[in-house]
Structure formats: structure tokens, C-alpha cells
C-alpha atoms as a PDB file:
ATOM      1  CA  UNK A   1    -323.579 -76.568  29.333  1.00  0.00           C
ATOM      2  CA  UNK A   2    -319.610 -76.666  29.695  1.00  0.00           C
ATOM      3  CA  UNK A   3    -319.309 -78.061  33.290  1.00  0.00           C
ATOM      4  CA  UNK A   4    -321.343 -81.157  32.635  1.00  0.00           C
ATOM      5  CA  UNK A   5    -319.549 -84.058  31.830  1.00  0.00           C
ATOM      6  CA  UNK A   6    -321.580 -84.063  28.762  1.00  0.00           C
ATOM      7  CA  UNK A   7    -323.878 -82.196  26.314  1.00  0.00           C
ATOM      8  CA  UNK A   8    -324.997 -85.343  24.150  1.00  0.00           C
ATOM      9  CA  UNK A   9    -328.698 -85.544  23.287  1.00  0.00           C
ATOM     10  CA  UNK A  10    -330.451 -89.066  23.278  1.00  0.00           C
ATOM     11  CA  UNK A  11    -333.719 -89.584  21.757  1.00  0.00           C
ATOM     12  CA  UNK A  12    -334.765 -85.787  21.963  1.00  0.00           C
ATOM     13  CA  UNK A  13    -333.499 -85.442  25.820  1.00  0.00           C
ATOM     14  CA  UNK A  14    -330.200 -83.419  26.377  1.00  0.00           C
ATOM     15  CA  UNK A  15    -327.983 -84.276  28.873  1.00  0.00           C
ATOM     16  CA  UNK A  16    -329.740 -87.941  29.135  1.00  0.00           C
ATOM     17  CA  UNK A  17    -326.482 -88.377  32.246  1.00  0.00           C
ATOM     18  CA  UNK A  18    -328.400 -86.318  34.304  1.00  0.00           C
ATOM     19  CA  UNK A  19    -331.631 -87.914  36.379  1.00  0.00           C
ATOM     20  CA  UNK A  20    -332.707 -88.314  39.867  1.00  0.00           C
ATOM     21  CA  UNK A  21    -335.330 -90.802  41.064  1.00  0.00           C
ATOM     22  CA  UNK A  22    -337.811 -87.554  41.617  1.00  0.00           C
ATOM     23  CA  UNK A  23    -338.246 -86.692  38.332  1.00  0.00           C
ATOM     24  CA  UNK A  24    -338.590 -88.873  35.160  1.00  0.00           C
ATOM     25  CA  UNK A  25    -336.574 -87.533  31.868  1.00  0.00           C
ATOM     26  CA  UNK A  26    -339.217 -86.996  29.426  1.00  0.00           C
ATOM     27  CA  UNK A  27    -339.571 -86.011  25.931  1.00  0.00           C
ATOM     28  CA  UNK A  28    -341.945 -83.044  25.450  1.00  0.00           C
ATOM     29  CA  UNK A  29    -344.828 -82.954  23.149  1.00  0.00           C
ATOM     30  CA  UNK A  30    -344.881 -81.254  20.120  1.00  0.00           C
ATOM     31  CA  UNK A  31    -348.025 -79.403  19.551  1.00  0.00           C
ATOM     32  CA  UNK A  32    -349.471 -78.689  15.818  1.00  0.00           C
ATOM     33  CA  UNK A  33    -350.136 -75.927  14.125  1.00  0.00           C
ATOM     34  CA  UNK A  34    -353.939 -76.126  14.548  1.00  0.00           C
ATOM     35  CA  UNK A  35    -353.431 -77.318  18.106  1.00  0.00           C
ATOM     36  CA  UNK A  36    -351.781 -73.580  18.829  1.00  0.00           C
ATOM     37  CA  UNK A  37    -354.331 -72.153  17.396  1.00  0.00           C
ATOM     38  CA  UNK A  38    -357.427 -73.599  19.138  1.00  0.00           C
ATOM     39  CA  UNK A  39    -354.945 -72.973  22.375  1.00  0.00           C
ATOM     40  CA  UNK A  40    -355.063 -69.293  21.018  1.00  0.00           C
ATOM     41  CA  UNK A  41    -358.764 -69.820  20.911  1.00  0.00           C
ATOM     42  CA  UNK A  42    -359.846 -70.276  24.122  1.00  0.00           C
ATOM     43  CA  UNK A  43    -357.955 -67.637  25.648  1.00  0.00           C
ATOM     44  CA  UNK A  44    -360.015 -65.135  27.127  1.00  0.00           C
ATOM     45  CA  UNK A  45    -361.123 -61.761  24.600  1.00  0.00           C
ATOM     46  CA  UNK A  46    -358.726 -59.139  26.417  1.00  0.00           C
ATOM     47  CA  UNK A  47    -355.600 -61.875  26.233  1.00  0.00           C
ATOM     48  CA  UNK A  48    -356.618 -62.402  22.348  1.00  0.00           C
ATOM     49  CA  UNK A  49    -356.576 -58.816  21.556  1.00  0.00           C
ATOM     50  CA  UNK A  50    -353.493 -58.158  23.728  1.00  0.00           C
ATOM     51  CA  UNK A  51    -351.264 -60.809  21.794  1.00  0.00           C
ATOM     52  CA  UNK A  52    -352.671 -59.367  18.231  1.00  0.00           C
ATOM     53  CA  UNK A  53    -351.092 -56.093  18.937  1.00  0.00           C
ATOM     54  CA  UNK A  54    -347.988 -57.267  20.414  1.00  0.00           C
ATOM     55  CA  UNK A  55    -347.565 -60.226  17.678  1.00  0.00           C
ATOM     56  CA  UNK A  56    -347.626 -57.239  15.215  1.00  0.00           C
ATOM     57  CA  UNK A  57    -345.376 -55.066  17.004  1.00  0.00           C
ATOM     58  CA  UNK A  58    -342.988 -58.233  17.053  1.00  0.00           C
ATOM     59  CA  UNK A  59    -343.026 -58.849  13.050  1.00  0.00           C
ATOM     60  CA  UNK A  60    -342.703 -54.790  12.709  1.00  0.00           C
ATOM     61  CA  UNK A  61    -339.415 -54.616  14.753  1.00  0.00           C
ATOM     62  CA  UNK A  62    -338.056 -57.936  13.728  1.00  0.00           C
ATOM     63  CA  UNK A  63    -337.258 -58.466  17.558  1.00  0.00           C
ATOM     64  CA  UNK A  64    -336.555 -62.182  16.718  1.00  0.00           C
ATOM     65  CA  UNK A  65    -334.037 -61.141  13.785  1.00  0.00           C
ATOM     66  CA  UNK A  66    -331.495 -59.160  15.860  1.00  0.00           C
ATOM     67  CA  UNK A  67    -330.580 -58.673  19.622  1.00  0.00           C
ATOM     68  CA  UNK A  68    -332.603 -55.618  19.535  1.00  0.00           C
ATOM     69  CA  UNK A  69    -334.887 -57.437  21.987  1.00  0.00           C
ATOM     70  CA  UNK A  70    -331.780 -58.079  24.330  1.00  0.00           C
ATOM     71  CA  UNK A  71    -331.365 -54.422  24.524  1.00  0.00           C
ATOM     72  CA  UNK A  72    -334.922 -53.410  24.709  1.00  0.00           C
ATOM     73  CA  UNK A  73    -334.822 -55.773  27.824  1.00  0.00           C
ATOM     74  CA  UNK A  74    -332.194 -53.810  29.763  1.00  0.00           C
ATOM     75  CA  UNK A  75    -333.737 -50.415  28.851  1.00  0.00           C
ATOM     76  CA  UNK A  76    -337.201 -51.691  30.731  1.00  0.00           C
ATOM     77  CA  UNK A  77    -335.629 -53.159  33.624  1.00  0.00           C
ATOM     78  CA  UNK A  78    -333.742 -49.772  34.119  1.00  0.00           C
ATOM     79  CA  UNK A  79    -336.699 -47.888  33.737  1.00  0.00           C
ATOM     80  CA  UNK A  80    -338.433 -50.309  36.346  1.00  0.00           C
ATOM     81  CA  UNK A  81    -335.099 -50.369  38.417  1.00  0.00           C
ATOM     82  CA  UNK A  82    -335.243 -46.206  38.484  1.00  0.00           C
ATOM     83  CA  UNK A  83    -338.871 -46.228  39.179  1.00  0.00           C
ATOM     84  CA  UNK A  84    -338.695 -48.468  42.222  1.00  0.00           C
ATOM     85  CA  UNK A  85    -335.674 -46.511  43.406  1.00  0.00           C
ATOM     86  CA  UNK A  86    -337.766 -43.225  43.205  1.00  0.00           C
ATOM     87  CA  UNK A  87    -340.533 -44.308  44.659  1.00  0.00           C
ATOM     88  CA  UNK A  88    -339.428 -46.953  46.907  1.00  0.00           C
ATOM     89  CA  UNK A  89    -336.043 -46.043  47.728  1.00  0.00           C
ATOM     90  CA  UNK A  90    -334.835 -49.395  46.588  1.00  0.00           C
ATOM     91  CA  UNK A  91    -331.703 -50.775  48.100  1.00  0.00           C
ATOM     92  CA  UNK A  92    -330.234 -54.076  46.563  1.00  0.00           C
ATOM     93  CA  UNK A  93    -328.168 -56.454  49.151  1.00  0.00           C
ATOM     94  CA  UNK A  94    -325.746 -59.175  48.494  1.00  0.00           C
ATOM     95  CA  UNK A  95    -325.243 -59.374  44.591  1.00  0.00           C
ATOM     96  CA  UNK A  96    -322.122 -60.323  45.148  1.00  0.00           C
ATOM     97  CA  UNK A  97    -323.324 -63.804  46.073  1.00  0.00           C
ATOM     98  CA  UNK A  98    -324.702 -64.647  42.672  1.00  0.00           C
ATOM     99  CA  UNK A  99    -322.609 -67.143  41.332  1.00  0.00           C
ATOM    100  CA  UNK A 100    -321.502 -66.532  37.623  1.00  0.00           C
ATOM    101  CA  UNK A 101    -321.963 -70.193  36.600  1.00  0.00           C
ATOM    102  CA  UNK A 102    -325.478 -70.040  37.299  1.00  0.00           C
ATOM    103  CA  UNK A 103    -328.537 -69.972  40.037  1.00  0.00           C
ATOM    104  CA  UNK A 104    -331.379 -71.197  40.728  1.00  0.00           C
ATOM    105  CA  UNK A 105    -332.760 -68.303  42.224  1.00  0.00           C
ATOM    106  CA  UNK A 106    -335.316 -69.231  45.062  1.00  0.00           C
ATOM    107  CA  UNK A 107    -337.616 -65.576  46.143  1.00  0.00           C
ATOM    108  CA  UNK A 108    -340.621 -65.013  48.721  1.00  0.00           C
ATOM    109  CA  UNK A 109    -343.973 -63.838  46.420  1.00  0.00           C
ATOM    110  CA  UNK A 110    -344.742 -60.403  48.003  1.00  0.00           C
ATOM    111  CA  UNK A 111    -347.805 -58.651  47.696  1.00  0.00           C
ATOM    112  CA  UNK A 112    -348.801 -54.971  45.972  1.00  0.00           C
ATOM    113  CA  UNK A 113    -345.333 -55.377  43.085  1.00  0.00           C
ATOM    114  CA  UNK A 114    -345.187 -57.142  39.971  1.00  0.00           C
ATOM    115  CA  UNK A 115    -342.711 -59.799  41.448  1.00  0.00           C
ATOM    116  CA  UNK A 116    -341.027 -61.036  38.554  1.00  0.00           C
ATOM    117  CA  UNK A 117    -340.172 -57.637  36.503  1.00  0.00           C
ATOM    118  CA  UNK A 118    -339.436 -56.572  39.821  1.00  0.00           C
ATOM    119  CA  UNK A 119    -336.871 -59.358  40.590  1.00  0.00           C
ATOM    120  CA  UNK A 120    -335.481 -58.795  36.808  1.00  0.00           C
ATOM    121  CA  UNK A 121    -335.159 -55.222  37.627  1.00  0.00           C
ATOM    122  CA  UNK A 122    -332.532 -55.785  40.233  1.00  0.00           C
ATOM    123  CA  UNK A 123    -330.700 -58.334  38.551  1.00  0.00           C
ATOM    124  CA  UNK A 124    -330.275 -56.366  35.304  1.00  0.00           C
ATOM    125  CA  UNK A 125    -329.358 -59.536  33.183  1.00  0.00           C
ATOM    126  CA  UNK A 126    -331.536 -62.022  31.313  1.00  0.00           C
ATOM    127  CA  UNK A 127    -333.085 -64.969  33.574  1.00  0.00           C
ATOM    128  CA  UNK A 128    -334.789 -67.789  33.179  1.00  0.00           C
ATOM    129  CA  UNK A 129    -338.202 -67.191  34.827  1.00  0.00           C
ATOM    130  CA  UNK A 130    -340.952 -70.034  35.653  1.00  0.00           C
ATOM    131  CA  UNK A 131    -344.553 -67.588  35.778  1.00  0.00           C
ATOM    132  CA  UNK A 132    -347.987 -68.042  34.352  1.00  0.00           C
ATOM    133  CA  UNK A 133    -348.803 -65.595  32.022  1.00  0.00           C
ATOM    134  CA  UNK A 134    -351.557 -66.830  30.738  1.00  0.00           C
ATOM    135  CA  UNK A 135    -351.957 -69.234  27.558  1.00  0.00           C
ATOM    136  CA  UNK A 136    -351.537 -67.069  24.323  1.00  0.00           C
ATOM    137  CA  UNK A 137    -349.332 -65.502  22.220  1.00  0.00           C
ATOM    138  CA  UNK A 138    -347.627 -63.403  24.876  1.00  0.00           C
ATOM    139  CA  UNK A 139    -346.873 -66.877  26.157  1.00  0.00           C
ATOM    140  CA  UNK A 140    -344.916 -68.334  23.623  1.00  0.00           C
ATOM    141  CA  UNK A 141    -343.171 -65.290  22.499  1.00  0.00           C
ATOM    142  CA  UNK A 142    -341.609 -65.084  26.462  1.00  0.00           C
ATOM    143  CA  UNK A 143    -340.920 -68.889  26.334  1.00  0.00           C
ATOM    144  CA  UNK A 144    -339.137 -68.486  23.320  1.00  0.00           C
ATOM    145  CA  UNK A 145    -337.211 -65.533  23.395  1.00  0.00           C
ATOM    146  CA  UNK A 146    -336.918 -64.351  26.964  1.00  0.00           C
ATOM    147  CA  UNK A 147    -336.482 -68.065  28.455  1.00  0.00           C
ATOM    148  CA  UNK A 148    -339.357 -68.133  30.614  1.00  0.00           C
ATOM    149  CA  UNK A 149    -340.681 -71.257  31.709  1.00  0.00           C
ATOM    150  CA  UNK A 150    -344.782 -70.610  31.345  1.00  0.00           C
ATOM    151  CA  UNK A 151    -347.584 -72.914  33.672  1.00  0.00           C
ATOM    152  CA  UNK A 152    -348.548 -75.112  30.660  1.00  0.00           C
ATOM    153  CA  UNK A 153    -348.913 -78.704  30.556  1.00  0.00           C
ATOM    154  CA  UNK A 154    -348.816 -81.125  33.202  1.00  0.00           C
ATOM    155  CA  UNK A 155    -346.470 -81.352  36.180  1.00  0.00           C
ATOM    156  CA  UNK A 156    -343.838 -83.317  34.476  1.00  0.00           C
ATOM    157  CA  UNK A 157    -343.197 -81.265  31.336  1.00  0.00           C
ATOM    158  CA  UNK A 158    -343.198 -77.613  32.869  1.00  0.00           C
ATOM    159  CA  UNK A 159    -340.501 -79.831  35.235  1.00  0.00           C
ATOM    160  CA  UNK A 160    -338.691 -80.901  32.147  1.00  0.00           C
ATOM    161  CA  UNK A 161    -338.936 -77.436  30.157  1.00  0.00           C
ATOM    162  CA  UNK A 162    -337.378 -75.826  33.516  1.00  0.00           C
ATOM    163  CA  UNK A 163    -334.513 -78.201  33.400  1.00  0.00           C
ATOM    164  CA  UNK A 164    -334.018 -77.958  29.971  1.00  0.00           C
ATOM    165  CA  UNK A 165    -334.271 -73.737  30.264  1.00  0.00           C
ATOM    166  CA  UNK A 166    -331.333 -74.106  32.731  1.00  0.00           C
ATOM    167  CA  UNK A 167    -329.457 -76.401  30.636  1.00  0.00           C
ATOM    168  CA  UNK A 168    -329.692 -74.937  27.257  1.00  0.00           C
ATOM    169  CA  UNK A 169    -330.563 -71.456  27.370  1.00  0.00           C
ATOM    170  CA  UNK A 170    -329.877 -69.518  30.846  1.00  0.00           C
ATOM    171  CA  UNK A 171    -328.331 -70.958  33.719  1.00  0.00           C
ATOM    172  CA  UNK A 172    -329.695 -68.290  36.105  1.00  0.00           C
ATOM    173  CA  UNK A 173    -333.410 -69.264  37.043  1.00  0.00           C
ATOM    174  CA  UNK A 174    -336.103 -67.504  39.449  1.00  0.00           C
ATOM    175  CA  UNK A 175    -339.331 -69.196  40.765  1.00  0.00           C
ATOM    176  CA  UNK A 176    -341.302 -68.134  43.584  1.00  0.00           C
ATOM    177  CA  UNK A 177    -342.422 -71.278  45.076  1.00  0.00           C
ATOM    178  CA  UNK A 178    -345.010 -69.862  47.122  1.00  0.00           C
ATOM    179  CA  UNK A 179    -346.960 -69.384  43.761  1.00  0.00           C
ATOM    180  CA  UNK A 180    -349.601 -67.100  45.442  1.00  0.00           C
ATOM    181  CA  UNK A 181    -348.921 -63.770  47.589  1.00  0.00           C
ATOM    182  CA  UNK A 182    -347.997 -64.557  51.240  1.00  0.00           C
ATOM    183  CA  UNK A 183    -350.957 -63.824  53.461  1.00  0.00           C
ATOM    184  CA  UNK A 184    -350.227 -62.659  57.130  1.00  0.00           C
ATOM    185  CA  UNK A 185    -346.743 -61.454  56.546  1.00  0.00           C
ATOM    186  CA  UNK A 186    -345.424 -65.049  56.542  1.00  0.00           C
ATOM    187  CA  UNK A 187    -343.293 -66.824  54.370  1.00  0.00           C
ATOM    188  CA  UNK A 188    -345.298 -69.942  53.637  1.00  0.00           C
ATOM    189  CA  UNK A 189    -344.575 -73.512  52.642  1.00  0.00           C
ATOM    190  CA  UNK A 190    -343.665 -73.628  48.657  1.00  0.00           C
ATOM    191  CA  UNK A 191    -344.244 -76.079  45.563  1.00  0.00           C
ATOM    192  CA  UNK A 192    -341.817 -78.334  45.580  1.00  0.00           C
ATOM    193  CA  UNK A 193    -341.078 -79.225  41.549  1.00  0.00           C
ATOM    194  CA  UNK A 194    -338.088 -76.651  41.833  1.00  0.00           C
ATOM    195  CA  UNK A 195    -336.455 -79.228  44.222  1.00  0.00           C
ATOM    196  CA  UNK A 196    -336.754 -81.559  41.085  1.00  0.00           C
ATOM    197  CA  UNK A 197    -335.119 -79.647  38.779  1.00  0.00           C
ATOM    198  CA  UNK A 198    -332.162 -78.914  40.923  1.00  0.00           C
ATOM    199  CA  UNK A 199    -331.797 -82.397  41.693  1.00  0.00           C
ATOM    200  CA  UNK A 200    -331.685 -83.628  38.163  1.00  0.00           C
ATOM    201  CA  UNK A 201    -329.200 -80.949  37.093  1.00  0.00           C
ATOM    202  CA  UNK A 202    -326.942 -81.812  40.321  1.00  0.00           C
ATOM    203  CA  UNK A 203    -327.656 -85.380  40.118  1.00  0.00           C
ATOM    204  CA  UNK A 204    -323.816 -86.064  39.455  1.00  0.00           C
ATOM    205  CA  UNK A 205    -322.304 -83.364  41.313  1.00  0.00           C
ATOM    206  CA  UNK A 206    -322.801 -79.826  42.237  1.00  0.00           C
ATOM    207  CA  UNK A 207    -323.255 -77.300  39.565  1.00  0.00           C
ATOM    208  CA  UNK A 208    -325.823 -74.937  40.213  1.00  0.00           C
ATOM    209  CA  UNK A 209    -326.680 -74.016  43.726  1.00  0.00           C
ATOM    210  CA  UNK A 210    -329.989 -72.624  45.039  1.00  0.00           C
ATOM    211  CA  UNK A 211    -329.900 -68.799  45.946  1.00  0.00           C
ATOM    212  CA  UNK A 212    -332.848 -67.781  48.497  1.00  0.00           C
ATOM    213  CA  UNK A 213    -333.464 -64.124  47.239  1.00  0.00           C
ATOM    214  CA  UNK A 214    -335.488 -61.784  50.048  1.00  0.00           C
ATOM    215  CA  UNK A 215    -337.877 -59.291  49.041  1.00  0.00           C
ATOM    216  CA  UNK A 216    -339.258 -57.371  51.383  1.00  0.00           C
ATOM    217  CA  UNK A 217    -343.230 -56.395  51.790  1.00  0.00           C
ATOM    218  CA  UNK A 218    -343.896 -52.534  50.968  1.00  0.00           C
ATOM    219  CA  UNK A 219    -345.763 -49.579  50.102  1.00  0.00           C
ATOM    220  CA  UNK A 220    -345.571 -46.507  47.865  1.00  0.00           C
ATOM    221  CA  UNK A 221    -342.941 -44.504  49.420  1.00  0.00           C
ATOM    222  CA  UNK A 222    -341.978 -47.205  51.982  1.00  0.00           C
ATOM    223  CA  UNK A 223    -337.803 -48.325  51.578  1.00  0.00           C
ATOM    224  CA  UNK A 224    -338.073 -51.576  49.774  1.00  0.00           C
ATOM    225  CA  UNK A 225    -335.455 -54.282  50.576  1.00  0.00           C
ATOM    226  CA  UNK A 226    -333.777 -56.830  48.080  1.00  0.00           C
ATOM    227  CA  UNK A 227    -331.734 -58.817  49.971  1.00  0.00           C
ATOM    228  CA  UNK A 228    -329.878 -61.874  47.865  1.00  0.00           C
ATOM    229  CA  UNK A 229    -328.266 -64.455  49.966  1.00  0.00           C
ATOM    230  CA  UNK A 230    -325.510 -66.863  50.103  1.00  0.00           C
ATOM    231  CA  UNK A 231    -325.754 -69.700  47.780  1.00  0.00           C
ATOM    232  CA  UNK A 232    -327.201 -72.941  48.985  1.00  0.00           C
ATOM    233  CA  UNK A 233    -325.836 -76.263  48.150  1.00  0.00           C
ATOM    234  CA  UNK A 234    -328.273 -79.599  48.981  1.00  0.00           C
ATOM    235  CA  UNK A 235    -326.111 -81.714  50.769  1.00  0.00           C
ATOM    236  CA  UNK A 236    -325.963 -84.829  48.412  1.00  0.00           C
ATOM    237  CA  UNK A 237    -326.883 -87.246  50.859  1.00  0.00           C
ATOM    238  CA  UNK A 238    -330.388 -85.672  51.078  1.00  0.00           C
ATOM    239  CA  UNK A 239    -330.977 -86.331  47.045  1.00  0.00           C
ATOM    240  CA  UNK A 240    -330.757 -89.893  47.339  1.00  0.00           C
ATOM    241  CA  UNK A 241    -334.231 -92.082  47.889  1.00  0.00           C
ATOM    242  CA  UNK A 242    -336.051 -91.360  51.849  1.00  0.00           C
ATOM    243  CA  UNK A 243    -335.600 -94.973  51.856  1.00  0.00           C
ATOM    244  CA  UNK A 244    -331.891 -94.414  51.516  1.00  0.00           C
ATOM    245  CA  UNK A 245    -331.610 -92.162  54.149  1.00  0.00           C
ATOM    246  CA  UNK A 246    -332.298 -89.453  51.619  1.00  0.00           C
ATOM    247  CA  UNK A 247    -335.535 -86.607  51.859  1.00  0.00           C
ATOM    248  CA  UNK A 248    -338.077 -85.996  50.028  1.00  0.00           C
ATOM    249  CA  UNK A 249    -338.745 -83.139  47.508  1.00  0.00           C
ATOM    250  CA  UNK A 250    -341.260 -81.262  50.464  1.00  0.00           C
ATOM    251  CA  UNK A 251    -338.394 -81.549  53.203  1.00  0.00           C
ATOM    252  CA  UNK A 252    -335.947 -80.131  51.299  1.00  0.00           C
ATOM    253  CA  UNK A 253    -338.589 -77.044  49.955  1.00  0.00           C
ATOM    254  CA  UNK A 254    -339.240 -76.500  53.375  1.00  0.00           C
ATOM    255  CA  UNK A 255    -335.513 -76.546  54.525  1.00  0.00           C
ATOM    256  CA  UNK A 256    -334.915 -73.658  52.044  1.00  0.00           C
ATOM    257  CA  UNK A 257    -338.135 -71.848  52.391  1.00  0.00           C
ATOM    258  CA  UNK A 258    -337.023 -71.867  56.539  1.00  0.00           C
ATOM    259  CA  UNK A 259    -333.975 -69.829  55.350  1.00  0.00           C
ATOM    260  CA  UNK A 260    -335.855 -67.162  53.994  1.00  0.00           C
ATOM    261  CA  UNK A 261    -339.182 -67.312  56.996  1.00  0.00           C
ATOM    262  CA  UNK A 262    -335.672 -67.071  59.467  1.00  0.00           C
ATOM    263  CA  UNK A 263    -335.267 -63.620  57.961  1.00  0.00           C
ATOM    264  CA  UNK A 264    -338.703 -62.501  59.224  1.00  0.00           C
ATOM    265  CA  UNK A 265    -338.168 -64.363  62.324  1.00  0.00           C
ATOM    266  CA  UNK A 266    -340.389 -67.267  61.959  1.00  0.00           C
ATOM    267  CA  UNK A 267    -339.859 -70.544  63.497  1.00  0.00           C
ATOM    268  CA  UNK A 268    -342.339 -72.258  61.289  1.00  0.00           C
ATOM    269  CA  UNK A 269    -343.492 -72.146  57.401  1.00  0.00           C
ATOM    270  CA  UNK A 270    -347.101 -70.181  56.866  1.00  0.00           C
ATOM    271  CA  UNK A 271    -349.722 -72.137  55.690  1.00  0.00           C
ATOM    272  CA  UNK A 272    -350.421 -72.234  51.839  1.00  0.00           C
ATOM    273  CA  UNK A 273    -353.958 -72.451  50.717  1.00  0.00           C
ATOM    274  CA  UNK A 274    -353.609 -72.626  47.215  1.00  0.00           C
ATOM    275  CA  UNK A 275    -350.800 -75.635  47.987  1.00  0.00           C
ATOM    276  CA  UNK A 276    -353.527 -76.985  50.086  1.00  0.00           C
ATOM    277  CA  UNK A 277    -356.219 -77.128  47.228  1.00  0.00           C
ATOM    278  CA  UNK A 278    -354.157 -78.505  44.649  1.00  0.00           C
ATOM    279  CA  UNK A 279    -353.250 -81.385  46.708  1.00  0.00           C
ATOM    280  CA  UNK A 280    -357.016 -82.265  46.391  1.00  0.00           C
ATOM    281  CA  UNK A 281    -357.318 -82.162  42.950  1.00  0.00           C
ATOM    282  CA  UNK A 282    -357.676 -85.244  41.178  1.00  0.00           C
ATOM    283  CA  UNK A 283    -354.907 -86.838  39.890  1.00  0.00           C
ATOM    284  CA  UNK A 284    -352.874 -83.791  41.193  1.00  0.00           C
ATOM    285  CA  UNK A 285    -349.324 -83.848  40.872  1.00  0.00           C
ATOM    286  CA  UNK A 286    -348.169 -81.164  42.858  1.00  0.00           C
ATOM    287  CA  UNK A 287    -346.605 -81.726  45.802  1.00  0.00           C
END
């Protein structure tokens, strides 16, 4: 990554400069040959079957030979892009405020759209992308290729894998931190391991700013809305330690969750349920 004072690599970590006290630099595991394959294993029937046909389609084309795939990409996000412009009379706002060295794009999870072919669709460019898409081949091949970031592992690596994503491969990200659809027409409170990852990349100084990214709620042939906004810089006083007069990983989720609730009017984040219940999971570390 060019404007980072450095790009060395110490025992397997890249960029070993860059840390913050909320997240750990870690190694990530390697996993076996075998190990894939009993992963492969469990998946459910319809997942199996849908990664044997597209793992053959894959060694057919030789998407991973050429940049074939790159171009394949842009002909299905027009497609989608056309489709929603049909059908939804979409209207894009504010791409002008993407920054061209990089975002860490920050969206509400809408209900009745795909939101993450969706989001692609307007931004026309390859992103990195943190989703769960299940655990199979489909999986690995978007990790690999496409730079998606894939809910696999525990808390710490998928944290590592986003930084890393950022770092090495793409340094335009998306997440929906809500990680569910809103409920009630309210933007509600979001995961907060995003916060971590931007604070370890701008642990020295700023680089790569949050961008909150509004999508609005629709139906078919209802005008849908894609409003990006102006980027967002932490101020750097909030990444140090609470104890340091810094904030924690939640107040500064919530701080740019607010920008986007603002937008609908709200003067307070919705409540997430699915936040709620991984809370109480043992040894859960989502916060």
C-alpha cells in the first residue's frame, strides 16, 4: 500500500507498523487440504451441488488465468445497474465523494434487494466486500478472486483478513454493519469489528476514511435512492484507550451509524436483535 510508511512483512503479518490496542495483529491459520474438504462436507446438499457446477464452469473458462473474470464482473453489475434503473428508477447521489485512495464504505442493510450486488452495481468497480455466503466453494472462489471478506473463523481472523483485504488487495471496502435487514424502518445499532479495522489501518495517521453510503428502502417500481456521503475521518483522539480519554469500538459504530439514522430523521439507533443474541453467546466476541 504506497501511502504507508511501510509495506514490510514480519513473521507472516504485513504492515506489522500498523496496530491499535482494539485489535491484536494475528497470523491466520492455514487450513489443509483435507480440512477444506470436510469444510466442503458439511455444507448443506443445495450449496454442494451449487459449487460443483460453478467450480467446473471456473476450470472451463480459466477465469483465474486471465482478467476475463474482471470483465465478466463489470458486464453483471451493468446488467444489475440497468435492471434496477428500469425497474426502480435508480438514481445514484454523491459519487463524487469517494475518495480514490480508498474507502471503507459503511451502508444501511435494506430489506427486499440483494444488498451487496446491489451496492457493487452502483459503484461499477471491484470492492472489497465482508458477506456470508455460506461455507463452500463459492466461498473461497469470492475470497480469492473477487476480494471478499467471507464470515469464517472467529472474530479475530475475519478482523485480520478484512485488514489485510484493504491492505493488499482493494482499498475500497463495504460492510453493512447492521448484519441483518433493518426492522421498523430504522437504522439500527451495528457490529462494531469494522471500527477495528479502520483503526489499525489509521493507527499512524489518516489513510482511509469511512464513507456512510445510504440506501434507501423500496419496492418494484418505487424510485430507489443511493445516496453516498462525505467521507468520515475518526478524530484521532477517539482511537486512543477509553482510559485515555479515547472511545470504545461501540461509541464510535454508533457515532457513524447516527450519521446515516440522521438521514431518516432518527434521534436514536434501532434496536438490533441479532446484535442482541450474539452478545449472549458464550465466549462471544462480538461487540
Amino acid at each position: 500500500m504506497k501511502n504507508t510508511p511501510s509495506n514490510n512483512t514480519h513473521g507472516n503479518i504485513p504492515y506489522p507498523n500498523l496496530s491499535s490496542w482494539m485489535h491484536k495483529r494475528i497470523k491466520l491459520p492455514k487450513e489443509s487440504r483435507d480440512e477444506k474438504l470436510q469444510r466442503y462436507q458439511r455444507t448443506p446438499i443445495i450449496e454442494q451441488a451449487a459449487s460443483s457446477v460453478f467450480s467446473r464452469i471456473f476450470k472451463f473458462t480459466k477465469l483465474h488465468q486471465s482478467n476475463f473474470r474482471w470483465v465478466l464482473f463489470k458486464l453483471c453489475m451493468k446488467s444489475i445497474y440497468g435492471y434496477l434503473r428500469f425497474w426502480n428508477h435508480l438514481e445514484v447521489i454523491g459519487k463524487e465523494n469517494i475518495p480514490k485512495k480508498g474507502a471503507i464504505f459503511i451502508i444501511n442493510h435494506i430489506a427486499g434487494k440483494d444488498v451487496v450486488f446491489t451496492f457493487l452495481s452502483t459503484f461499477q468497480e471491484p470492492c472489497g466486500v465482508f458477506t456470508d455466503v455460506g461455507r463452500g466453494w463459492i466461498s473461497d472462489f469470492l475470497s480469492k478472486f473477487l476480494g471478499f471478506v467471507v464470515r469464517k473463523g472467529t472474530a479475530d481472523i475475519m478482523v485480520e483478513r478484512m485488514i489485510r483485504t484493504i491492505l493488499l488487495k482493494n482499498r475500497h471496502f463495504a460492510m453493512w454493519p447492521e448484519g441483518t435487514l433493518e426492522r421498523h424502518g430504522k437504522i439500527m445499532e451495528g457490529f462494531s469489528s469494522i471500527v477495528k479495522v479502520y483503526a489499525t489501518i489509521n493507527s499512524e495517521k489518516n489513510i482511509i476514511p469511512f464513507v456512510p453510503v445510504y440506501m434507501t428502502e423500496t419496492k418494484k417500481r418505487e424510485k430507489m435512492v443511493f445516496k453516498y456521503l462525505k467521507p468520515v475521518y475518526i478524530p484521532r483522539d477517539w482511537l486512543k484507550r477509553p482510559e485515555e480519554g479515547g472511545k470504545t469500538p461501540r461509541e464510535i459504530i454508533d457515532h457513524v451509524m447516527m450519521i446515516l439514522a440522521k438521514i431518516r430523521n432518527q434521534d436514536k439507533l434501532g434496536k438490533n436483535h441479532v446484535l442482541e443474541r450474539r452478545r449472549q453467546m458464550k465466549g462471544g466476541e462480538w461487540k
